[in-house]
Protein backbone atom coordinates (compact mmCIF):
# COMPACT_ATOMS: atom_id res chain seq x y z
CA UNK A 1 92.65 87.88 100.01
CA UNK A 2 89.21 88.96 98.69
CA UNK A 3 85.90 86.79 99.31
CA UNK A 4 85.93 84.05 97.04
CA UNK A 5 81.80 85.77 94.66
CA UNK A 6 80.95 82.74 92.95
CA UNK A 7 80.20 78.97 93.81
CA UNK A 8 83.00 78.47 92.34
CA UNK A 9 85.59 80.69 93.42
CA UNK A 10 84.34 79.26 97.05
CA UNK A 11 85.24 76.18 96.15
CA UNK A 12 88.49 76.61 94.26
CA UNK A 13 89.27 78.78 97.73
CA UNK A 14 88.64 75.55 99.68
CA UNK A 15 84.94 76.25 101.24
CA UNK A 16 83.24 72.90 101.49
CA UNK A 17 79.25 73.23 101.22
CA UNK A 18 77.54 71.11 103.97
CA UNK A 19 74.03 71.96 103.20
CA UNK A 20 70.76 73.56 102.81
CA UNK A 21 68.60 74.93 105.58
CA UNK A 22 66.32 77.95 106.68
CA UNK A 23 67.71 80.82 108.79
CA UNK A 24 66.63 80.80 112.07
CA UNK A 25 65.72 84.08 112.23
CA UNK A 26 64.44 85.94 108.86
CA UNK A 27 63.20 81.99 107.99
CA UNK A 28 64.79 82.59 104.44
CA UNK A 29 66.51 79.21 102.76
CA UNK A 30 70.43 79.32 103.62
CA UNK A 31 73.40 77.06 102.65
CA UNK A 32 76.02 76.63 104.82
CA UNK A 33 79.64 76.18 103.82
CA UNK A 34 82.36 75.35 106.05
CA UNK A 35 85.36 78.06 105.87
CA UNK A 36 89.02 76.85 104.90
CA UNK A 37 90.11 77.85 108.67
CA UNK A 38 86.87 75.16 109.82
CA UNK A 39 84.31 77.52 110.78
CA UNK A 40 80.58 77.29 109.32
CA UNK A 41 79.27 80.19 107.79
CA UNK A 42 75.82 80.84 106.33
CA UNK A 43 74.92 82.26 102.95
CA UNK A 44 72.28 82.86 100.85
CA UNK A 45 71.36 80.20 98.07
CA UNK A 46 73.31 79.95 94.62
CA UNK A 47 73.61 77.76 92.02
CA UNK A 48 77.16 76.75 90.93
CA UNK A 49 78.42 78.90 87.89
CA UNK A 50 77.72 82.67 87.98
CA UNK A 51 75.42 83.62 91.01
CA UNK A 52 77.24 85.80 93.61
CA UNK A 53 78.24 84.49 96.20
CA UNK A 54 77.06 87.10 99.54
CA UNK A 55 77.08 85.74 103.50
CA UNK A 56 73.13 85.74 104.33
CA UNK A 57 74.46 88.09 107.71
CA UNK A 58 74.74 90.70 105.14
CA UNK A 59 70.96 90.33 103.89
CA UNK A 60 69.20 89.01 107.03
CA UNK A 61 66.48 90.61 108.33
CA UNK A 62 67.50 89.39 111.53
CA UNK A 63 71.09 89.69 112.17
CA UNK A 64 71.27 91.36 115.19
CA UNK A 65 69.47 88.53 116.95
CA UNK A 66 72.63 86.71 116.15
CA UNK A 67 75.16 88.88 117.45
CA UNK A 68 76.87 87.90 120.68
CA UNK A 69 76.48 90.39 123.53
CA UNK A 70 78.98 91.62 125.85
């Protein structure tokens, strides 16, 4: 199954948006969405219709400050 690229494809693929914040890292505005398996996962702002939807790991300037070690 393909990533769900719009808002609304998201939806219809049973992501839930729980809201807006600011990465921790790059400091960029983020929305996070909870997955259809339950896990959180943060991407980078959209408005419902046709903006792509793309994971803000993909774009951060920061993302290997995330990544777990070991």
């Amino acid at each position: 199954m393909a990533f769900p690229r719009t808002w609304d494809e998201l939806i219809a693929a049973g992501y839930v948006w729980q809201n807006d914040a600011e990465c921790r890292g790059c400091g960029d505005p983020i929305m996070w969405f909870r997955t259809p398996s339950g896990k959180s996962i943060p991407m980078n702002p959209m408005q419902r219709g046709s903006d792509e939807a793309v994971a803000h790991w993909a774009t951060c300037t920061e993302q290997d400050s995330f990544r777990k070690k070991g």
